[in-house]
Protein backbone atom coordinates (compact mmCIF):
# COMPACT_ATOMS: atom_id res chain seq x y z
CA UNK A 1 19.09 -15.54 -32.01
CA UNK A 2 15.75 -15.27 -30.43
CA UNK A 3 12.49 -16.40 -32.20
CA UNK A 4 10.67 -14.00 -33.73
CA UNK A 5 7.80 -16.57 -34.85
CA UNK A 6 5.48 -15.07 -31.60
CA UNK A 7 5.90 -11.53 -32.50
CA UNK A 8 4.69 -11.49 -35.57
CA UNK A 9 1.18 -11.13 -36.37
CA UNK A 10 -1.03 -13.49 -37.97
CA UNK A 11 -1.23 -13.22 -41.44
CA UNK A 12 -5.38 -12.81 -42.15
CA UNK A 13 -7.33 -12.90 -45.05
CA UNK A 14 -6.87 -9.95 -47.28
CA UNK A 15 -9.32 -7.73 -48.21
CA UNK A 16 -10.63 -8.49 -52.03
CA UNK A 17 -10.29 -5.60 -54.04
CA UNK A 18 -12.25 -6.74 -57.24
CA UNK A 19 -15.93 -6.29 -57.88
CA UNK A 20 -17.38 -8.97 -56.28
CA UNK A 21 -16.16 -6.91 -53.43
CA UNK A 22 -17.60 -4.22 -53.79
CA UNK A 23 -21.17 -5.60 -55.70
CA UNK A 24 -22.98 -6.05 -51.97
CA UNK A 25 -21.98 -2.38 -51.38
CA UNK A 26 -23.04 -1.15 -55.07
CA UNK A 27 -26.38 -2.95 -54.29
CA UNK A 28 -27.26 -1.60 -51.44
CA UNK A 29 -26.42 1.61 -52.16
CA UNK A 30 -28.26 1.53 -55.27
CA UNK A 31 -31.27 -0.06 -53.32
CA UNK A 32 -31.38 2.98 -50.83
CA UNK A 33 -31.23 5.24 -53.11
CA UNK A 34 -34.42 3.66 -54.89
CA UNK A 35 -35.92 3.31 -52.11
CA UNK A 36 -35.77 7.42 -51.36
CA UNK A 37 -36.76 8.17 -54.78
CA UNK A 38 -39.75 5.93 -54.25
CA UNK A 39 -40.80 7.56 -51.21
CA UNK A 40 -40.05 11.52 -52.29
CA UNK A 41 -42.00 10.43 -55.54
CA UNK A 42 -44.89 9.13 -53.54
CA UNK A 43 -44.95 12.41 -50.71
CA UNK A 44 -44.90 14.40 -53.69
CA UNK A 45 -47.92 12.97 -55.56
CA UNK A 46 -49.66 12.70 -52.31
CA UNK A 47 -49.03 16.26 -51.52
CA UNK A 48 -50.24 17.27 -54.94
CA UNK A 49 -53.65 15.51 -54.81
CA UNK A 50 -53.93 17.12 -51.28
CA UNK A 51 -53.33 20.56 -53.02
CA UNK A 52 -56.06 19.34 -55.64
CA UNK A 53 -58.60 18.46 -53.11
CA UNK A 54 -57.80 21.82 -51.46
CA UNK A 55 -58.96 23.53 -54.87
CA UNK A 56 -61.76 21.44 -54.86
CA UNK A 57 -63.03 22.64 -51.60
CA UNK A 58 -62.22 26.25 -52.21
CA UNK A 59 -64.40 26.06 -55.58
CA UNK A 60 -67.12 23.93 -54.06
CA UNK A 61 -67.50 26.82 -51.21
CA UNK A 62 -66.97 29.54 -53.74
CA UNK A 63 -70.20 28.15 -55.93
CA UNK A 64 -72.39 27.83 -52.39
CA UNK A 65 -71.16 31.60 -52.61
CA UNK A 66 -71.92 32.72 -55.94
CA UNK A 67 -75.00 33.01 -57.37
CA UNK A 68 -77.55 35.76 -59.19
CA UNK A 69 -78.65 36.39 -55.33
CA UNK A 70 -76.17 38.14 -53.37
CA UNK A 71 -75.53 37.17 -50.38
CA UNK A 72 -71.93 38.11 -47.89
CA UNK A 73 -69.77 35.60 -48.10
CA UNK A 74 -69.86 35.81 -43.61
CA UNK A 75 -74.01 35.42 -43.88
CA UNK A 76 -73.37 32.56 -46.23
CA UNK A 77 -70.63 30.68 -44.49
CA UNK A 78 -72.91 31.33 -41.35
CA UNK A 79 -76.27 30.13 -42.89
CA UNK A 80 -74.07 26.87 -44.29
CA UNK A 81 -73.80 25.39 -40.89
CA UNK A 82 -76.59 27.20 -39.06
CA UNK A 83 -80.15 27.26 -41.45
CA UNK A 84 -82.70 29.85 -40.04
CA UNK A 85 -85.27 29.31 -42.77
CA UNK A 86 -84.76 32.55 -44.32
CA UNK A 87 -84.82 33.14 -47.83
CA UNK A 88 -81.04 33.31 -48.13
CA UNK A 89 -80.69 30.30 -46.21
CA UNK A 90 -83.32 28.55 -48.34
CA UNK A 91 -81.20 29.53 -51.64
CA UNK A 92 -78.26 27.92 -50.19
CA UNK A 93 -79.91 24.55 -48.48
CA UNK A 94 -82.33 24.13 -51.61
CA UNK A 95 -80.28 25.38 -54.15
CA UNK A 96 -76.73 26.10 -54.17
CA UNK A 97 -75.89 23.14 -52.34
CA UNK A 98 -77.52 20.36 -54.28
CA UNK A 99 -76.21 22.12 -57.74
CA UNK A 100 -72.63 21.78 -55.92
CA UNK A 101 -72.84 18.01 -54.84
CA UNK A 102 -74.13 17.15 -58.50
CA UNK A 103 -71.33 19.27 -59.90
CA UNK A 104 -68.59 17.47 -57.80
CA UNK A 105 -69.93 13.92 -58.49
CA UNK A 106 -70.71 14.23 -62.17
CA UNK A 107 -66.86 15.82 -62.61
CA UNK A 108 -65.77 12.46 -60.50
CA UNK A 109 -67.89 9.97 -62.71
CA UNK A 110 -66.94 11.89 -66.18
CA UNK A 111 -62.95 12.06 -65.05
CA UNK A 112 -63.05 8.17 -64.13
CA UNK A 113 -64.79 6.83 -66.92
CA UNK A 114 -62.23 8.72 -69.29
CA UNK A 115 -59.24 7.22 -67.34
CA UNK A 116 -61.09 4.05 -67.55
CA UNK A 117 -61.50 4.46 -71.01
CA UNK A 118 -57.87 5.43 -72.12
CA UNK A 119 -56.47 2.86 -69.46
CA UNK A 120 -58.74 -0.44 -70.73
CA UNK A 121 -58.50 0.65 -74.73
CA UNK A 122 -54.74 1.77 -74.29
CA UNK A 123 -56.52 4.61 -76.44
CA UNK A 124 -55.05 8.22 -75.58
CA UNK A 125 -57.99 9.42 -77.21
CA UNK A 126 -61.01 7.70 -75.73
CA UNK A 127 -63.26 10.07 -74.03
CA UNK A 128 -67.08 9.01 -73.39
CA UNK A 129 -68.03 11.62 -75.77
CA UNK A 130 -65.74 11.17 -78.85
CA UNK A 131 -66.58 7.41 -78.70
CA UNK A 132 -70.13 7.94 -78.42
CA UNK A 133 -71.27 6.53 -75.23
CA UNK A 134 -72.68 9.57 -74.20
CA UNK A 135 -74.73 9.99 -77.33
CA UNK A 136 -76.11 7.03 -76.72
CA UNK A 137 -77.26 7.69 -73.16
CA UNK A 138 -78.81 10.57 -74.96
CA UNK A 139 -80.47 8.81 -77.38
CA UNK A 140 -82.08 6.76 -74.64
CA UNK A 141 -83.00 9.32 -72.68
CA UNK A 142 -84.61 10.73 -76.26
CA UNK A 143 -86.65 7.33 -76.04
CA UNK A 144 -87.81 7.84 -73.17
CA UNK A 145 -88.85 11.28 -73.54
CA UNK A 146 -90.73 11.09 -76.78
CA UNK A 147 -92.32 7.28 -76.78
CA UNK A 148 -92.41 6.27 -73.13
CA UNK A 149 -92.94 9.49 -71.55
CA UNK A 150 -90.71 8.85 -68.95
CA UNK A 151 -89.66 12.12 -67.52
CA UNK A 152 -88.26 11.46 -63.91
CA UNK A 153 -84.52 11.07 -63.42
CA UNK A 154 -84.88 7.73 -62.17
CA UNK A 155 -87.27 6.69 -64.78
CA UNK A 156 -84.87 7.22 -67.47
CA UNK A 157 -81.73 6.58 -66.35
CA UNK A 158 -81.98 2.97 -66.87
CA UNK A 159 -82.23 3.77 -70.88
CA UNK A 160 -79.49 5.99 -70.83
CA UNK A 161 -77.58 3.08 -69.22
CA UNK A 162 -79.12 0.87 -71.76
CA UNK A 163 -77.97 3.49 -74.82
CA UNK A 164 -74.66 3.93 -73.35
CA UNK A 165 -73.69 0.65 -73.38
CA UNK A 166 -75.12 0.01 -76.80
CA UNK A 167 -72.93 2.51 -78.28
CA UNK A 168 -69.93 1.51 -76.48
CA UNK A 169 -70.25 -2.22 -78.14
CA UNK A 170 -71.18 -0.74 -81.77
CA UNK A 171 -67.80 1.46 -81.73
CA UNK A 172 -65.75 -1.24 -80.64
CA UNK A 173 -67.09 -3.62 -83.07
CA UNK A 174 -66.88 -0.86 -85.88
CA UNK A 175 -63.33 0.16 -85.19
CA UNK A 176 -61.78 -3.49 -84.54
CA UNK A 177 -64.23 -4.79 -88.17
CA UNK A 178 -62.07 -6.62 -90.43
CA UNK A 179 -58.22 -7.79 -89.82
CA UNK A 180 -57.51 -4.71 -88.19
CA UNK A 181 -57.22 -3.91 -84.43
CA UNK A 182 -59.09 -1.46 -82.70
CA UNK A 183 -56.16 1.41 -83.07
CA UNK A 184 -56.87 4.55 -81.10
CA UNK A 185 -57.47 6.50 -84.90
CA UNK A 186 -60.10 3.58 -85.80
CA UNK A 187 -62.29 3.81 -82.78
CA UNK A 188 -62.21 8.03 -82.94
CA UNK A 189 -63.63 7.23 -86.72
CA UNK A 190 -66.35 4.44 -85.28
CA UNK A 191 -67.10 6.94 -82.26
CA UNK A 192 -67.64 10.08 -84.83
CA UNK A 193 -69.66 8.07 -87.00
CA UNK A 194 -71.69 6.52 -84.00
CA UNK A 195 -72.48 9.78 -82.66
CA UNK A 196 -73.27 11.59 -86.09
CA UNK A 197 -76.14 8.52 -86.59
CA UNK A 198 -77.42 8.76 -82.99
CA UNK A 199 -77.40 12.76 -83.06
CA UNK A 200 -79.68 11.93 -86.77
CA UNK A 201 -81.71 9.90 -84.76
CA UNK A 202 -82.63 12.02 -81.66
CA UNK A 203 -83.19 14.83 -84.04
CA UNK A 204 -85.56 12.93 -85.94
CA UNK A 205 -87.47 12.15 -82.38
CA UNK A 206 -87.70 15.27 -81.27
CA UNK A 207 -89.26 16.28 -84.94
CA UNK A 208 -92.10 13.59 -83.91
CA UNK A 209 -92.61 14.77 -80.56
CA UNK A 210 -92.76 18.93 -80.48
CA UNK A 211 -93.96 18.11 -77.18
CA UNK A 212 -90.92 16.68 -75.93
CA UNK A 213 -88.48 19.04 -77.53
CA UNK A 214 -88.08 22.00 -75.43
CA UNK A 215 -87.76 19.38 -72.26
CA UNK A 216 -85.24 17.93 -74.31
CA UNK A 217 -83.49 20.77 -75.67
CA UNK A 218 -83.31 22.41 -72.21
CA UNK A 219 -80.67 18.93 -71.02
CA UNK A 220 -79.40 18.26 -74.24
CA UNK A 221 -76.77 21.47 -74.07
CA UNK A 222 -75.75 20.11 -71.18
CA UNK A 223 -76.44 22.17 -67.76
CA UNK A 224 -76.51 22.40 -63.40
CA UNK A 225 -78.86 25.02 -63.98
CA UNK A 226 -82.18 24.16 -62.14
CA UNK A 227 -80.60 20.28 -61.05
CA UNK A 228 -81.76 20.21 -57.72
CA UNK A 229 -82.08 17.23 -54.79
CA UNK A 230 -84.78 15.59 -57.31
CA UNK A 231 -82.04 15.20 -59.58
CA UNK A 232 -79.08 14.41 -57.33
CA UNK A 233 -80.82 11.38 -55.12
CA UNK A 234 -81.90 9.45 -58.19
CA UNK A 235 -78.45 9.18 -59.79
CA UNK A 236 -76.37 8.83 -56.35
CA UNK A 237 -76.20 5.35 -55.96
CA UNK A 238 -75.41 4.52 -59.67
CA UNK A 239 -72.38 7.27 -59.44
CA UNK A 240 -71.19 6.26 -56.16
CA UNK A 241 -71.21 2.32 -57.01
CA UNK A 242 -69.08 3.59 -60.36
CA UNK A 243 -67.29 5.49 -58.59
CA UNK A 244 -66.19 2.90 -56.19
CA UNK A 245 -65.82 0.00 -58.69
CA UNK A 246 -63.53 2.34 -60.59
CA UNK A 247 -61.47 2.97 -57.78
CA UNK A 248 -61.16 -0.96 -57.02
CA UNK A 249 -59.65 -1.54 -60.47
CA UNK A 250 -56.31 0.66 -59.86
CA UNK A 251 -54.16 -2.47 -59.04
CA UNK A 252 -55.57 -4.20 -61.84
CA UNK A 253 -55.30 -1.72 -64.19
CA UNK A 254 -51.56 -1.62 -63.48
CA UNK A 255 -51.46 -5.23 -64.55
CA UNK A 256 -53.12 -5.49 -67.48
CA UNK A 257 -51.13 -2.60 -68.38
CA UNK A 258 -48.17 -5.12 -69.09
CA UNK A 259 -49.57 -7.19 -71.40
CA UNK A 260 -52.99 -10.01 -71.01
CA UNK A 261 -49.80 -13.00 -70.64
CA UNK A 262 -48.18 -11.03 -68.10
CA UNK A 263 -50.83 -9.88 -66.16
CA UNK A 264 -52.34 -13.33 -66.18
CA UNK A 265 -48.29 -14.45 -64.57
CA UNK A 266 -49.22 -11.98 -61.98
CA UNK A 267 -52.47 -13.29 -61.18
CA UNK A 268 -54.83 -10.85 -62.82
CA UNK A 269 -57.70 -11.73 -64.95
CA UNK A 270 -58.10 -9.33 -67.74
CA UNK A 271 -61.16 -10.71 -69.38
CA UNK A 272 -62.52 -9.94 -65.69
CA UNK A 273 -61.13 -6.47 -65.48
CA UNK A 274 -62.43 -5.77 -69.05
CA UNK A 275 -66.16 -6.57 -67.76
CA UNK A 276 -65.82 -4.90 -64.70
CA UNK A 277 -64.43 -1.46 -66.36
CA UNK A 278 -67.08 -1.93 -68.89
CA UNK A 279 -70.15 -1.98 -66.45
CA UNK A 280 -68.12 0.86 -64.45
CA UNK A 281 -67.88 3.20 -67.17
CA UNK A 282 -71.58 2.81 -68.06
CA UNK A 283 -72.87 3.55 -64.29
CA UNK A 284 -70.77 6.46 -64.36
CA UNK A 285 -71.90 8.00 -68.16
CA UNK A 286 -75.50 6.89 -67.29
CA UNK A 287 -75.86 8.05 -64.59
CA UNK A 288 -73.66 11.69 -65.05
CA UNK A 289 -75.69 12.06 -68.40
CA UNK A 290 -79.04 11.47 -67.22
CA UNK A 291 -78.42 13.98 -64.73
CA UNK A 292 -77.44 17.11 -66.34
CA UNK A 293 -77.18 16.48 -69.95
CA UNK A 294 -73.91 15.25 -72.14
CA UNK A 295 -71.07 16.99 -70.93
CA UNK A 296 -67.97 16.57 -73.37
CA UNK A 297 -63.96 16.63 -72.97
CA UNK A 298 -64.18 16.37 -68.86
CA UNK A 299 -62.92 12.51 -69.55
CA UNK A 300 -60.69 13.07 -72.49
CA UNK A 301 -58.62 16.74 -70.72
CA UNK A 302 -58.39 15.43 -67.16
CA UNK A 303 -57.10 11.99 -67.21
CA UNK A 304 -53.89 13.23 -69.36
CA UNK A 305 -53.55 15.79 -66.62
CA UNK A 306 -53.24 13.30 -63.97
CA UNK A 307 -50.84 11.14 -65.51
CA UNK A 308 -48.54 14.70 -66.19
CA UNK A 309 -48.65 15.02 -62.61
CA UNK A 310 -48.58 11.71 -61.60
CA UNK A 311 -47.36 9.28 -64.05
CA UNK A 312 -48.84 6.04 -65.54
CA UNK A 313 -49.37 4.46 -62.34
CA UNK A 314 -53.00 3.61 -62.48
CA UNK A 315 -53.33 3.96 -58.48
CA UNK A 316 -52.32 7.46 -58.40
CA UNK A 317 -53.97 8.36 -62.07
CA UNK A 318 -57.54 7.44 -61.14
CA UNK A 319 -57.73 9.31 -57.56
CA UNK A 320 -56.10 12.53 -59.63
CA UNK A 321 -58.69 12.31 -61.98
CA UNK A 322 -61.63 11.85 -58.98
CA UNK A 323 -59.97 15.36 -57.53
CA UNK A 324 -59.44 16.89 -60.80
CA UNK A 325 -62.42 16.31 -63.15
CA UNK A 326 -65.04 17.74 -60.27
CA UNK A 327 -62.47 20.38 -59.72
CA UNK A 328 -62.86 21.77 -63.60
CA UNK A 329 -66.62 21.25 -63.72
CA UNK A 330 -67.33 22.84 -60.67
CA UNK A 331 -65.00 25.68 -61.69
CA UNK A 332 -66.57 25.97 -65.44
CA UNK A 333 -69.89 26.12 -63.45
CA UNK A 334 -68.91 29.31 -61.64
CA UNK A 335 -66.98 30.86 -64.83
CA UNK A 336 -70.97 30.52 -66.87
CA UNK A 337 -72.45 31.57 -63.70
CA UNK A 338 -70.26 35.43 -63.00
CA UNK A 339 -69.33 35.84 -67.03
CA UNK A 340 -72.41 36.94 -68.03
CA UNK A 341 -74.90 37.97 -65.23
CA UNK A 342 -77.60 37.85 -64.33
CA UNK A 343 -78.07 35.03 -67.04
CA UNK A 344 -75.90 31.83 -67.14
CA UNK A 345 -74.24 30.28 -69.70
CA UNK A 346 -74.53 26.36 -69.67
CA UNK A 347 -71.67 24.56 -68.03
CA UNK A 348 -71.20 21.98 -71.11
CA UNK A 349 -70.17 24.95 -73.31
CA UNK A 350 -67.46 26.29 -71.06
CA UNK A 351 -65.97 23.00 -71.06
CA UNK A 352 -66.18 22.68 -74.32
CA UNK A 353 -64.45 25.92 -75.02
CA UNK A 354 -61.62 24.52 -72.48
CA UNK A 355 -61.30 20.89 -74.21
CA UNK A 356 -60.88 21.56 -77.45
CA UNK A 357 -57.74 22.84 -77.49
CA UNK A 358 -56.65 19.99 -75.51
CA UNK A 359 -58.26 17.59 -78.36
CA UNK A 360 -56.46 19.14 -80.79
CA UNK A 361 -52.86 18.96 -78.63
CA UNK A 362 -53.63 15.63 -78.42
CA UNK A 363 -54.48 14.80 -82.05
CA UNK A 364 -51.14 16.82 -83.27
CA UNK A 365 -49.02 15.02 -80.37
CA UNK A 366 -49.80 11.31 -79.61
CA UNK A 367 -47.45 11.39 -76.71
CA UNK A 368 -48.52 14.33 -74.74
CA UNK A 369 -48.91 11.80 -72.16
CA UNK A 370 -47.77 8.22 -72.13
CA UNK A 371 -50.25 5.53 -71.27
């Protein structure tokens, strides 16, 4: 009979059928799909701080717009670009404009301290206000006011930076005394008690210096009202140095986040970060306090906001809050400017009204928002 031996194939490796077969597939399957999450999570965030930015705008041109002088809302988008030295135009160069810009970069610094705040403490809670750091740039402005008679923006913004950092160092030493750690309930205490001493003590200042008090009185409640370009070029460079410095921690945030040993494996030095935060968060008070008064809740509300929308991820939590802290001041603004006309009522009490609520929420539910 005729060989068959060159007719028949080959007999080749056969094809495994167990998992080690099928674990390159599984893994790159599973790494695409990551991957696509990653990058729809990402265009999603992205697109929602561009809708954020686009409320920003719309409520930075609406309070150029409003104002106890009417003027069209064509005549005023006109006289924005195109000043002819009328009176109109003079309202919205001189005026309007300046209150804006403060507005929008005292939302920025408030928003960013409180994410700094919650992010370095790991505190849900921590808020410039409620830990009494802006009580104590109050309570150096008070100094200067009363004893130094300092009464220039720039003159006393270097002893509300002084104050604030004071007070920030007293209510971490209060709440971490003893064997305890600083828990988020401790420092709330320390920052309640803090401010309740330093509110004591600029009452008693203003008591010795009638002259002072209306001055005083007048930024204490916490107002844009009459905060013009003599109030916004002082405090610039302090907010926009905090500002940036805030902005550079974002990565390093996101280590220390992990853990000090573990962000020290990944090269981070949280001692470092600590410091840097620190001096970042007291530019930013300062300077937002010595310009229109203490505001409170801005950096306690927004920050939990952000991380709804955007998760824990420091670099996406800390541009939200830049977008949306102005965004609720500016828009609190223009709700005490058109509730009540023709008189205002101060933008620190609208917020107020807004961030209580939220303080309570977060008091009755520690994890409205995870850190």
């Amino acid at each position: 009979m005729p060989s068959t031996a060159g007719t028949e194939a080959e007999p080749g490796p056969r094809a495994q059928s167990g998992p080690s077969a099928t674990s390159g597939t599984a893994t790159d399957t599973g790494s695409v799909t990551a991957t696509g999450v990653t990058t729809r999570g990402t265009v999603a965030r992205g697109a929602g701080l561009l809708v954020a930015a686009g409320a920003l705008l719309f409520l930075a041109l609406a309070s150029v717009w409003f104002g106890s002088k009417g003027i069209p809302l064509l005549q005023t988008w006109d006289l924005l670009w195109h000043s002819d030295g009328s009176d109109a135009a003079v309202v919205i160069h001189e005026y309007r404009i300046p209150r804006t810009i403060l507005a929008v970069l005292v939302g920025a610094s408030l928003g960013l301290a409180g994410a700094l705040m919650q992010a370095l403490t790991r505190n849900p809670l921590a808020d410039p206000g409620l830990l009494g750091i802006t009580m104590g740039a109050s309570t150096g402005v008070a100094l200067a006011l009363t004893y130094l008679g300092i009464t220039t923006v720039l003159g006393y913004v270097w002893l509300a930076f002084a104050g604030a950092a004071v007070a920030s160092v007293v209510v971490y030493a209060l709440g971490s005394a003893g064997s305890r750690s600083a828990t988020p309930e401790r420092l709330v205490v320390a920052g309640a008690a803090v401010t309740a001493v330093l509110f004591a003590v600029n009452s008693g200042l203003m008591l010795t210096a009638p002259d002072a008090f209306e001055e005083f009185r007048r930024w204490q409640v916490g107002s844009l009202s009459g905060r013009y370009y003599d109030v916004l070029l002082p405090v610039l460079p302090f907010m926009a140095v905090g500002i940036v410095a805030a902005l550079l921690l974002m990565r390093p945030l996101n280590a220390l986040a992990m853990g000090d040993d573990l962000g020290r494996a990944l090269g981070a030095h949280p001692d470092r970060i600590r410091i840097a935060g620190a001096v970042a968060i007291t530019l930013l008070c300062g300077a937002a306090t010595a310009a229109v008064g203490p505001i409170g809740f801005v950096g306690l509300a927004v920050p939990h906001v952000a991380r709804f929308l955007a998760g824990p991820d420091q670099r996406w939590v800390l541009p939200y809050s830049l977008v949306l802290a102005p965004t609720l001041l500016v828009g609190a603004d223009l709700v005490g400017r058109v509730i009540a006309p023709p008189a205002e009522i101060q933008v620190g009490i609208v917020t107020a009204v807004v961030g209580v609520p939220v303080f309570l929420a977060l008091c009755r539910k520690r994890k409205l928002a995870a850190l």
